[in-house]
Protein backbone atom coordinates (compact mmCIF):
# COMPACT_ATOMS: atom_id res chain seq x y z
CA UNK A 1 -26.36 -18.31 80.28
CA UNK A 2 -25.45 -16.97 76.65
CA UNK A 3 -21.79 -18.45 75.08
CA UNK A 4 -20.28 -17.38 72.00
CA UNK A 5 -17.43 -19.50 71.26
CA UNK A 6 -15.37 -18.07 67.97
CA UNK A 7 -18.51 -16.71 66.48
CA UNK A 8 -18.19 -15.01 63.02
CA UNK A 9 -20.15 -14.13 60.69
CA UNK A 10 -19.58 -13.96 56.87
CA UNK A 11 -21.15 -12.86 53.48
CA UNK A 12 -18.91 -14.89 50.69
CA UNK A 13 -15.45 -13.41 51.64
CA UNK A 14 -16.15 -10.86 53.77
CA UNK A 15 -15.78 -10.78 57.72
CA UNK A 16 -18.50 -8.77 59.34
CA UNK A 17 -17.84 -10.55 62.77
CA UNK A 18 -14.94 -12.81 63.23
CA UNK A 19 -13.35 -14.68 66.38
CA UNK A 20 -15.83 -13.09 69.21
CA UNK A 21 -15.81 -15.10 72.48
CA UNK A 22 -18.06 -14.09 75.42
CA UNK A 23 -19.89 -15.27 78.41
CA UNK A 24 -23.46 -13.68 79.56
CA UNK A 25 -24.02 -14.80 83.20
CA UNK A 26 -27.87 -15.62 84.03
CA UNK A 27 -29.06 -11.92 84.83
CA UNK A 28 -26.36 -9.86 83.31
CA UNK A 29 -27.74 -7.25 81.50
CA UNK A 30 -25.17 -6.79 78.23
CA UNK A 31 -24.34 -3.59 76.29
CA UNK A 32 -23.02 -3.80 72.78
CA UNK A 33 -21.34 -0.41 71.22
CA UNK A 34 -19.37 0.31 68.51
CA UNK A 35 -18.47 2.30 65.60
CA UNK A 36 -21.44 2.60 63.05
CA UNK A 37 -21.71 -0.15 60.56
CA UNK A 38 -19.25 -1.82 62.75
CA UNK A 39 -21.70 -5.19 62.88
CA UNK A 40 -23.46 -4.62 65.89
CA UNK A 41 -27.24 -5.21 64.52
CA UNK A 42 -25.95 -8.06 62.49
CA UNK A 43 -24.65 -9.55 65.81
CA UNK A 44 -27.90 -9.30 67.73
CA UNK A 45 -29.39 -11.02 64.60
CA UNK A 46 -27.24 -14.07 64.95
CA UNK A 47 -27.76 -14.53 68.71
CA UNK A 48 -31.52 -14.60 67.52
CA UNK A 49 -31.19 -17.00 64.97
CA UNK A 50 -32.34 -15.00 62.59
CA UNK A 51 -28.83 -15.46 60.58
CA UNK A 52 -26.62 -18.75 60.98
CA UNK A 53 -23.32 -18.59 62.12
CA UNK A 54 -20.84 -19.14 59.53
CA UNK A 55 -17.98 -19.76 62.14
CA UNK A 56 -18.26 -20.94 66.01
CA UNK A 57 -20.85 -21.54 68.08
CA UNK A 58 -23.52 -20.02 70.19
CA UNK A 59 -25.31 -21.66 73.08
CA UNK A 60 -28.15 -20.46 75.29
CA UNK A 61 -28.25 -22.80 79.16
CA UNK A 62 -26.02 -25.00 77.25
CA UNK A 63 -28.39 -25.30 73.97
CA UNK A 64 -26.65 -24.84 70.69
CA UNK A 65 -28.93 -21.75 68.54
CA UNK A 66 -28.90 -23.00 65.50
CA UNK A 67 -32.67 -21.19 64.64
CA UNK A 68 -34.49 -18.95 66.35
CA UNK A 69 -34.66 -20.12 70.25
CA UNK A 70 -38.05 -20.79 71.98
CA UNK A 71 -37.69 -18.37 75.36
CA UNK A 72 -36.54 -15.60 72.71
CA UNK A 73 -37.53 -11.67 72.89
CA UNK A 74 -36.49 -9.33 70.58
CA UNK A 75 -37.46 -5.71 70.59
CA UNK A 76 -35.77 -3.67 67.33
CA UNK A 77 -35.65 0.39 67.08
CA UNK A 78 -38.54 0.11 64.46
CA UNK A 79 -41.33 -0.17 66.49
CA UNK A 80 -44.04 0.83 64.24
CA UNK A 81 -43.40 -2.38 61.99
CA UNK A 82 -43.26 -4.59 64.70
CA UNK A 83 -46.71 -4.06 66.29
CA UNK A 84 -49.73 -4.99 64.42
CA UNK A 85 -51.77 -1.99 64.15
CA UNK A 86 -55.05 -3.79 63.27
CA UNK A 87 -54.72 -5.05 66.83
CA UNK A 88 -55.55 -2.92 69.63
CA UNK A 89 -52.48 -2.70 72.16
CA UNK A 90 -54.09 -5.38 74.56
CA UNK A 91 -54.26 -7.93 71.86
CA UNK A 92 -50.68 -6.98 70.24
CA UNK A 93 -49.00 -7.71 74.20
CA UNK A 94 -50.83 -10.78 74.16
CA UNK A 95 -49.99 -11.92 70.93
CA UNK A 96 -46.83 -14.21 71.78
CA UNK A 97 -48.80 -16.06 74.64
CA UNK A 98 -50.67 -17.87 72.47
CA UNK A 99 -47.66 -20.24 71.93
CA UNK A 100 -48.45 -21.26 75.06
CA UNK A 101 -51.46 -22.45 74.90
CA UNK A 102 -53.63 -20.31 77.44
CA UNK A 103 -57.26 -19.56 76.72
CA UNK A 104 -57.95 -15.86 75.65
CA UNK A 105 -58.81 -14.47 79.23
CA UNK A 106 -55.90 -15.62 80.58
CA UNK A 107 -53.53 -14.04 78.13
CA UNK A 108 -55.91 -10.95 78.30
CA UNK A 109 -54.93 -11.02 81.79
CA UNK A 110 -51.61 -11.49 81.84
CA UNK A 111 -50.78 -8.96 79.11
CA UNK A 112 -52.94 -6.35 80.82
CA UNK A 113 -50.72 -6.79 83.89
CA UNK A 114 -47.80 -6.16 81.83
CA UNK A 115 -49.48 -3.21 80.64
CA UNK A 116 -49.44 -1.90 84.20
CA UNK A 117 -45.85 -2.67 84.71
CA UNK A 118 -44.71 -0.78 81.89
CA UNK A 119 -47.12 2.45 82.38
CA UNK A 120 -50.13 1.92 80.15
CA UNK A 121 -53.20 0.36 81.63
CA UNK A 122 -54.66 2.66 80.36
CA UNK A 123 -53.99 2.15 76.25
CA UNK A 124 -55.34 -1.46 76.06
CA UNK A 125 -58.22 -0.57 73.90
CA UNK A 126 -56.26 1.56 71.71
CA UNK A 127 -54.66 1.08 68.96
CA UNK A 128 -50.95 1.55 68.36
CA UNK A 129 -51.15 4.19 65.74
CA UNK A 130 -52.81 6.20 68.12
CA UNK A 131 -49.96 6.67 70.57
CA UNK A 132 -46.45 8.58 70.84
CA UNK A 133 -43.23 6.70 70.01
CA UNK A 134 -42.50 6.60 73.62
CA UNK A 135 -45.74 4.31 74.25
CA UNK A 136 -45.36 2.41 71.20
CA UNK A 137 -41.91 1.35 72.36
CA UNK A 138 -43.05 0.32 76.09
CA UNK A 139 -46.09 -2.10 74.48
CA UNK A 140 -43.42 -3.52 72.35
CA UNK A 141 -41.08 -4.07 75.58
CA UNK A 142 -44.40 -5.04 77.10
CA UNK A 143 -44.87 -7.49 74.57
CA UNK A 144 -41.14 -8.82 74.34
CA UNK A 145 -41.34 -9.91 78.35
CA UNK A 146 -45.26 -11.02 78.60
CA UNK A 147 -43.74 -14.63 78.19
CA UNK A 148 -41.20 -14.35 80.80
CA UNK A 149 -37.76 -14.99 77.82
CA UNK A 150 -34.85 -16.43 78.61
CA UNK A 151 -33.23 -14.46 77.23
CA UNK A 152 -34.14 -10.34 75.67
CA UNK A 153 -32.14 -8.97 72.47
CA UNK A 154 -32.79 -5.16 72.15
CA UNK A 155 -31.40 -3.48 68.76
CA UNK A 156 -30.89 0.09 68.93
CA UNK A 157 -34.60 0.05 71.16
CA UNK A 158 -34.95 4.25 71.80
CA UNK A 159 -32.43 4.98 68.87
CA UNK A 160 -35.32 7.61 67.50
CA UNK A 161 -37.38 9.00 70.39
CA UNK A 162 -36.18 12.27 72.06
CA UNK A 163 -33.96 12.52 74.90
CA UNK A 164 -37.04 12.75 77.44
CA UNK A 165 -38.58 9.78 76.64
CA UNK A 166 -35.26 8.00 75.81
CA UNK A 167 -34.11 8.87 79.73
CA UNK A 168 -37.82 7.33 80.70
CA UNK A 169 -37.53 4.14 78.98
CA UNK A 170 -33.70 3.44 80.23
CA UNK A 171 -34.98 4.05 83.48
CA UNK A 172 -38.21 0.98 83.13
CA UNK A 173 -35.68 -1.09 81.49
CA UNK A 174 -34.05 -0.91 84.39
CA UNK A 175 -36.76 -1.15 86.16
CA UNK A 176 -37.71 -4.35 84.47
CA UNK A 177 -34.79 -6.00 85.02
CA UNK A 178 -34.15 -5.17 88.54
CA UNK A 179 -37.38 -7.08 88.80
CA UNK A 180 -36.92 -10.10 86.43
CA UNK A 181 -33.78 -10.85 86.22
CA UNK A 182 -33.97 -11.89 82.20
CA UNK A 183 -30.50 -12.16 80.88
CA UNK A 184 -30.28 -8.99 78.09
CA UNK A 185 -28.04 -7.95 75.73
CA UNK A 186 -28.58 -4.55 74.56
CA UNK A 187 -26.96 -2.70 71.02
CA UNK A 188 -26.85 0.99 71.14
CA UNK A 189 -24.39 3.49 69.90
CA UNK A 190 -24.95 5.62 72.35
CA UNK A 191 -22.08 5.56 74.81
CA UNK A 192 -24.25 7.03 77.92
CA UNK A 193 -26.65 4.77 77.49
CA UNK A 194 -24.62 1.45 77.27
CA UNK A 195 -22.75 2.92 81.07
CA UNK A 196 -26.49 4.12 82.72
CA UNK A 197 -28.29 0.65 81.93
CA UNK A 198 -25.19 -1.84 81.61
CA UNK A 199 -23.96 -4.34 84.18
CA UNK A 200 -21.33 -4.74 81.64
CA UNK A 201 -20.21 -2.54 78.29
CA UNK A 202 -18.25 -4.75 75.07
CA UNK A 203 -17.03 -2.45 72.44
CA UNK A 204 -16.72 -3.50 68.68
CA UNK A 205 -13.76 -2.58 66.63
CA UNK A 206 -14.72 -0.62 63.56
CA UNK A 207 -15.13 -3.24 60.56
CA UNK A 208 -15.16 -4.98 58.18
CA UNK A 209 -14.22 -7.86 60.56
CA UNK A 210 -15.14 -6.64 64.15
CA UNK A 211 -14.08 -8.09 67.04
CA UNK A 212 -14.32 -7.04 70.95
CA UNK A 213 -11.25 -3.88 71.67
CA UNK A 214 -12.97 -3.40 75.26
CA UNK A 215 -14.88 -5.45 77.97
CA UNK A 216 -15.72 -3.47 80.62
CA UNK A 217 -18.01 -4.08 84.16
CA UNK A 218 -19.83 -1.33 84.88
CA UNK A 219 -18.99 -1.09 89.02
CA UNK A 220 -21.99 1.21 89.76
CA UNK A 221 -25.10 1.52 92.06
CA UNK A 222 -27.81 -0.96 90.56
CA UNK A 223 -29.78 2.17 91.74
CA UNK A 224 -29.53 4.42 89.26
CA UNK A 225 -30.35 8.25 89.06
CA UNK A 226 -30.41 9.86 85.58
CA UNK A 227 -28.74 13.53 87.33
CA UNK A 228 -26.58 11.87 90.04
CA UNK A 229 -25.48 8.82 88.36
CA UNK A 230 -24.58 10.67 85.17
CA UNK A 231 -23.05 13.41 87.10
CA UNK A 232 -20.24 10.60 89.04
CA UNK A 233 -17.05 10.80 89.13
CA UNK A 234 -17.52 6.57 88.59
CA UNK A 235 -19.69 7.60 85.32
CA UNK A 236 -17.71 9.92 83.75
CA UNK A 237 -14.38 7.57 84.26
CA UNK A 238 -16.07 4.77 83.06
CA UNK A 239 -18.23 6.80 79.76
CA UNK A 240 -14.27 8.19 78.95
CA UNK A 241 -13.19 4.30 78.71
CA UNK A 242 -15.67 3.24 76.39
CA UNK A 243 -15.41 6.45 74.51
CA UNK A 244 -11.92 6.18 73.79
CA UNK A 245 -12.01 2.51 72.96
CA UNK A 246 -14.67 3.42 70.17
CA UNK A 247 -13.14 6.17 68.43
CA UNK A 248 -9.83 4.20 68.26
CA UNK A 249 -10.74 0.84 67.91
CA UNK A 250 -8.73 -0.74 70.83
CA UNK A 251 -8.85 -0.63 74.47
CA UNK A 252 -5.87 0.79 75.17
């Protein structure tokens, strides 16, 4: 379970996050819109550890973060900096495994089965210059859950592929999770996205100082259809909601 008790977040004087208090159940898969510049990345990078808190608290199972926790993933929107492209896509999936101390076959083999989960067994000997976005975003997503995380950040993950590949990957996210279960919080400005993949939707206020306006279950099928589901009556109540609540800045 992820807790944020009171968390802001500061630079000198000014609020970029101030007084946000939420619960992430075990399994809850967590989406995070708002208003551009509103604080969203800056949030995901304080639940990694990657800033400090400068007010409140955040635990994960009851651990204060205070650095960057061990059963971490984090998958960001710029994928080609985040894979290693002297590595061929094999080795960049098994990369984080060797924290754990397994010999080289048996990452090898536990990275190519990720491989196959996410739709490329066949791109382990290449190298990740030498495939689309789209692919280079699944090895990353690949690579994030190869150790099994406690917990899965994802910053703005298919903010710059095309709408094709954007409705592919929301679906193997979903996929993914159905199967594992890993507690995720997801930032995206996209307001059809955060109701298609969320079990739950917070909205930010615009800032400086952002805070949650809106906190909204998503009561859907945890089957999804990218037609049928978007096409609901249940959808298109619940993508009006958060729409409103981001261009006013409350809930009401």
């Amino acid at each position: 379970m992820l807790r944020l008790d009171s968390l802001g977040r500061r630079y000198g004087d000014h609020h970029v996050l101030r007084d946000l208090t939420l619960t992430v159940p075990d399994g809850q898969l967590l989406c995070v819109v708002g208003p551009s510049g509103c604080g969203k990345s800056t949030l995901l990078r304080t639940l990694a550890g990657l800033l400090p808190a400068t007010e409140g608290t955040i635990s994960l199972d009851g651990e204060p973060v205070t650095g960057v926790p061990d059963r971490l993933a984090v998958v960001f929107q710029d994928y080609g900096r985040s894979l290693l492209p002297w590595l061929t896509v094999l080795d960049n999936v098994a990369l984080p495994l060797r924290r754990r101390g397994l010999r080289r076959a048996e990452r090898r083999a536990e990275a190519t089965r990720m491989l196959e989960r996410v739709g490329l067994s066949g791109t382990a000997r290449r190298h990740p210059w030498q495939l689309s976005g789209g692919m280079q975003q699944r090895v990353a997503l690949a690579r994030a859950l190869v150790c099994r995380p406690a917990l899965l950040l994802l910053d703005e993950p298919f903010g710059s592929l095309d709408a094709q590949t954007r409705e592919d990957l929301e679906d193997l996210l979903l996929q993914v999770h159905r199967a594992d279960g890993t507690t995720t919080v997801l930032v995206t400005h996209d307001i059809d996205e955060s109701v298609y993949v969320g079990d739950r939707v917070v909205v930010l206020s615009p800032g400086p100082a952002a805070h949650v306006v809106l906190d909204l279950p998503v009561e859907l099928p945890d089957e999804r259809d990218q037609i049928a589901t978007r096409g609901s009556d249940a959808f298109v109540a619940l993508r009006a909601k958060v729409g409103r609540a981001v261009r006013a800045g409350s809930g009401d």
